[in-house]
Protein backbone atom coordinates (compact mmCIF):
# COMPACT_ATOMS: atom_id res chain seq x y z
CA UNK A 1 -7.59 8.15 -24.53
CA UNK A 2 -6.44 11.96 -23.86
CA UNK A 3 -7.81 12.11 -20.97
CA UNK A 4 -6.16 8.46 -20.17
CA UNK A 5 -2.89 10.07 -21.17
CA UNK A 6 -3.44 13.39 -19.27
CA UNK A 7 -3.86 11.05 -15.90
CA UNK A 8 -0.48 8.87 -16.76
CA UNK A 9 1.52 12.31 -17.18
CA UNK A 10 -0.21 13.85 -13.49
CA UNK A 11 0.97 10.15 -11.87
CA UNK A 12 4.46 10.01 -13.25
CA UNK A 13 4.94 13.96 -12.88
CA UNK A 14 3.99 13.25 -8.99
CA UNK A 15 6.01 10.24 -8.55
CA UNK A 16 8.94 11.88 -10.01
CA UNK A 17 9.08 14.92 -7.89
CA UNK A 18 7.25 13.61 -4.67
CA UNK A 19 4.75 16.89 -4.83
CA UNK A 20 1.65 16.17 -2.80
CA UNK A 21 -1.46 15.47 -4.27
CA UNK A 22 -3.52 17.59 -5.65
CA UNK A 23 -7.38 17.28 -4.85
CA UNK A 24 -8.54 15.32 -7.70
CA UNK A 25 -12.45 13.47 -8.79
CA UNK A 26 -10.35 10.52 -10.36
CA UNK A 27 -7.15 9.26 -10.42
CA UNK A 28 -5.06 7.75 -13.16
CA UNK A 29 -3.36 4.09 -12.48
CA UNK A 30 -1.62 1.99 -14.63
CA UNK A 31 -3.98 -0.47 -15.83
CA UNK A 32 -2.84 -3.93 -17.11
CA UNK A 33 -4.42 -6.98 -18.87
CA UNK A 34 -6.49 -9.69 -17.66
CA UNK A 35 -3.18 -11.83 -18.71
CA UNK A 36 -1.14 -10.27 -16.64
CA UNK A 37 -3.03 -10.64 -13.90
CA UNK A 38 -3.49 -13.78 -14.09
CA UNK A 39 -0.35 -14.51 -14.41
CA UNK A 40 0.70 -13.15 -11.37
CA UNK A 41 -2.23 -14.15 -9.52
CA UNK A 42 -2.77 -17.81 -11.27
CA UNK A 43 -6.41 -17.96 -10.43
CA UNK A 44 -8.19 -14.89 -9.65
CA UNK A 45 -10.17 -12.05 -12.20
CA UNK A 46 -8.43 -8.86 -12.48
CA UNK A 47 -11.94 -6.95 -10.96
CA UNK A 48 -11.07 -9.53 -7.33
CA UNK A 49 -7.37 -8.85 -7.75
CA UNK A 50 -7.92 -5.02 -7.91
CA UNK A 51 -10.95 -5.20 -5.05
CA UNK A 52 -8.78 -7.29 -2.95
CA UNK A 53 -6.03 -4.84 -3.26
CA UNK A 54 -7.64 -2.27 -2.76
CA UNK A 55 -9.84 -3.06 0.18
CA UNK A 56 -6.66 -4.79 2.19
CA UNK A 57 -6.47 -3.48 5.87
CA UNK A 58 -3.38 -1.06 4.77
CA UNK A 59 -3.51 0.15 8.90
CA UNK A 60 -2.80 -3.39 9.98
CA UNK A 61 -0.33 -4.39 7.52
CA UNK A 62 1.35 -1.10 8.67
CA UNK A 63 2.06 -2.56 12.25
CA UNK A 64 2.77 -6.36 10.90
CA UNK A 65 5.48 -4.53 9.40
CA UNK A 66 7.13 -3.53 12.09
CA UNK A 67 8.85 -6.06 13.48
CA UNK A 68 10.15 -7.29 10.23
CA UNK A 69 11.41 -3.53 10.17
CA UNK A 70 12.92 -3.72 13.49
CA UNK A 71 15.08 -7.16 12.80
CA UNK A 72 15.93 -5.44 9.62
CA UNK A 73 17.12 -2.45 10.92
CA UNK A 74 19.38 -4.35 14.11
CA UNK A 75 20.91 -7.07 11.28
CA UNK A 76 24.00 -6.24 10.02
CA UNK A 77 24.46 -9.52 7.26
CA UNK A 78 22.19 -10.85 5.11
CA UNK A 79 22.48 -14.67 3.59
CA UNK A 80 20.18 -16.34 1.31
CA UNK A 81 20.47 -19.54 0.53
CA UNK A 82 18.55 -21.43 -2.03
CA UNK A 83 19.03 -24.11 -4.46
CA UNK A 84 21.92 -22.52 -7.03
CA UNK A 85 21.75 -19.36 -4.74
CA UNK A 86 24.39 -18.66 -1.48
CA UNK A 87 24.46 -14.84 -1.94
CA UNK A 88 25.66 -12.79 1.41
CA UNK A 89 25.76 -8.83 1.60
CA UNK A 90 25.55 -5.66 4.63
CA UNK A 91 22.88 -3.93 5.24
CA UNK A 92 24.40 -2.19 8.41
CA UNK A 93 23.29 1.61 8.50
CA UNK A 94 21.02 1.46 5.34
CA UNK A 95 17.63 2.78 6.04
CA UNK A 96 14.46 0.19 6.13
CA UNK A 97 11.61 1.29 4.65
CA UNK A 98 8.32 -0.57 5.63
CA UNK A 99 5.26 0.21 2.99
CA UNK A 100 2.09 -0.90 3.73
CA UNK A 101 -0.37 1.20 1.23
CA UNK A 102 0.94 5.30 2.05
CA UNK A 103 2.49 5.29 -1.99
CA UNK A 104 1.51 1.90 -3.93
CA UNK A 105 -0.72 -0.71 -4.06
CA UNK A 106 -0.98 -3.35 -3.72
CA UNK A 107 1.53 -3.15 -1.27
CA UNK A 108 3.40 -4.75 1.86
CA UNK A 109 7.04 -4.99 1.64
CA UNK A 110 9.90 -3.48 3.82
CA UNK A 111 12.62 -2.74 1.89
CA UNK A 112 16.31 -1.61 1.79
CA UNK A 113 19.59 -1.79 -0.03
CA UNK A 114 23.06 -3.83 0.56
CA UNK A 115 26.21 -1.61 1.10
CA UNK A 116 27.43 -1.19 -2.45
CA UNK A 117 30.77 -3.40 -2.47
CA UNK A 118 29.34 -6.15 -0.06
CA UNK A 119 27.62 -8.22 -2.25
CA UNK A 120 29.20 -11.43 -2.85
CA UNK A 121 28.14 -14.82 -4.34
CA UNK A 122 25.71 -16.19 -6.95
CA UNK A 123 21.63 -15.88 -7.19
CA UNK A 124 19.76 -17.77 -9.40
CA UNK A 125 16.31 -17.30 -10.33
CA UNK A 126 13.61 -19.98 -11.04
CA UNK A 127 10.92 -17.89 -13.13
CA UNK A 128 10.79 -16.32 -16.28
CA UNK A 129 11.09 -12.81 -16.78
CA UNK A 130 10.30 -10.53 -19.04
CA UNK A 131 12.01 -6.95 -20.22
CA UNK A 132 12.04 -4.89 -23.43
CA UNK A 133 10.04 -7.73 -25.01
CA UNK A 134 12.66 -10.72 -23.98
CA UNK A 135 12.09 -13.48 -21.97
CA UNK A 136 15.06 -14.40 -19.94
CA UNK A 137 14.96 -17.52 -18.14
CA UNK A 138 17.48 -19.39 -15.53
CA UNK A 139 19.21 -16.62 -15.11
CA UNK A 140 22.42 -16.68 -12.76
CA UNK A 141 24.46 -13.79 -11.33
CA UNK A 142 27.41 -14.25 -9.94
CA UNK A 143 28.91 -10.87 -7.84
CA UNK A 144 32.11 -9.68 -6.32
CA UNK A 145 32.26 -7.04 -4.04
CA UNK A 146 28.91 -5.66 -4.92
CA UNK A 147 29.09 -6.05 -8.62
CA UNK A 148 27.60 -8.42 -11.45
CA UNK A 149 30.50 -10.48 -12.28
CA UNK A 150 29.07 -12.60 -14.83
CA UNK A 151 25.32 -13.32 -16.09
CA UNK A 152 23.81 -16.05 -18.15
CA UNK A 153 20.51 -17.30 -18.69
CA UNK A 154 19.00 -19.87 -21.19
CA UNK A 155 19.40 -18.58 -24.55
CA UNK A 156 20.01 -15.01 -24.08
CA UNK A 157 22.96 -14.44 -22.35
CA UNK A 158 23.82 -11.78 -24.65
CA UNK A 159 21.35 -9.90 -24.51
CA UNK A 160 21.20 -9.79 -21.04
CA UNK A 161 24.72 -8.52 -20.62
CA UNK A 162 23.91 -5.86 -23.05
CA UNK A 163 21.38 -4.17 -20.70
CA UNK A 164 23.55 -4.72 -17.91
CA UNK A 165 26.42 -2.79 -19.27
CA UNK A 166 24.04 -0.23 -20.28
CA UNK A 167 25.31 2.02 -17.86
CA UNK A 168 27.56 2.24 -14.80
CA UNK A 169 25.53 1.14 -12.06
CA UNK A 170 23.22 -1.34 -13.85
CA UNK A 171 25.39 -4.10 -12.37
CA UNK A 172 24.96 -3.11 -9.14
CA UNK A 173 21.80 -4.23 -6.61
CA UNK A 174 19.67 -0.78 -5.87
CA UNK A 175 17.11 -2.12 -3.84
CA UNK A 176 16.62 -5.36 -1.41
């Protein structure tokens, strides 16, 4: 368990300040349950989630990345529209990110944020999730010009609200 703990305080410590790695015989990861998994994953172990993972051609997903960064990086709006969702925001000027295994993994995503005050519309989502030991579910935000106007969800609308007015941004979308 120290030892456990000693690896947990080297990853955050290097994800925190970006420092490079130092030449280690293990490394620490943050290990979940065989619940988790298979929640996420619906039908596979955790030991052929974490092989898979782990053993995906990180090189090749590197270049199928790149033309999703390219269109990402010439597109100045962004709509999604979904059953309960017609959300629209800029991304004009924001850097695009592509990862593809350098940082994280599993891994594969390009991402980016909308220009603070362009977010407008509602989202909703259609799957549980789970924070500080709550399950919210249906949740719905409505924004205007880049901010949470209102949230609900089934049940715990409340609660919800509370962590979004925890601080100042917390209404606000960091990350697309």
């Amino acid at each position: 368990l120290v030892q456990y703990q000693d690896d947990q305080q080297w990853y955050f410590e290097y994800y925190a300040s970006e420092k490079d790695v130092p030449k280690q015989k293990y490394k620490g990861t943050v290990c979940v349950s065989g619940a988790e998994v298979s929640a996420v994953t619906n039908e596979k172990q955790p030991e052929d989630f974490f092989f898979d993972v782990c053993t995906a051609d990180y090189a090749r997903m590197a270049e199928d990345l790149k033309p999703l960064q390219a269109r990402m990086e010439a597109a100045d709006r962004v709509q999604i529209i979904a059953p309960g969702t017609d959300l629209s925001f800029s991304i004009k000027d924001i850097p695009v990110i592509p990862c593809s295994g350098g940082r994280n993994i599993p891994d594969g995503e390009c991402f980016t944020a909308p220009v603070r005050d362009s977010v407008n519309g509602t989202i909703t989502f259609n799957t549980q999730s789970l924070y500080q030991g709550t399950v919210f579910d249906a949740i719905r935000f409505t924004f205007a010009d880049g901010k949470i106007a209102a949230a609900e969800c089934g049940g715990e609308t409340e609660r919800l609200n509370a962590i979004l007015d925890a601080d100042e941004g917390a209404r606000y979308i960091g990350e697309w």
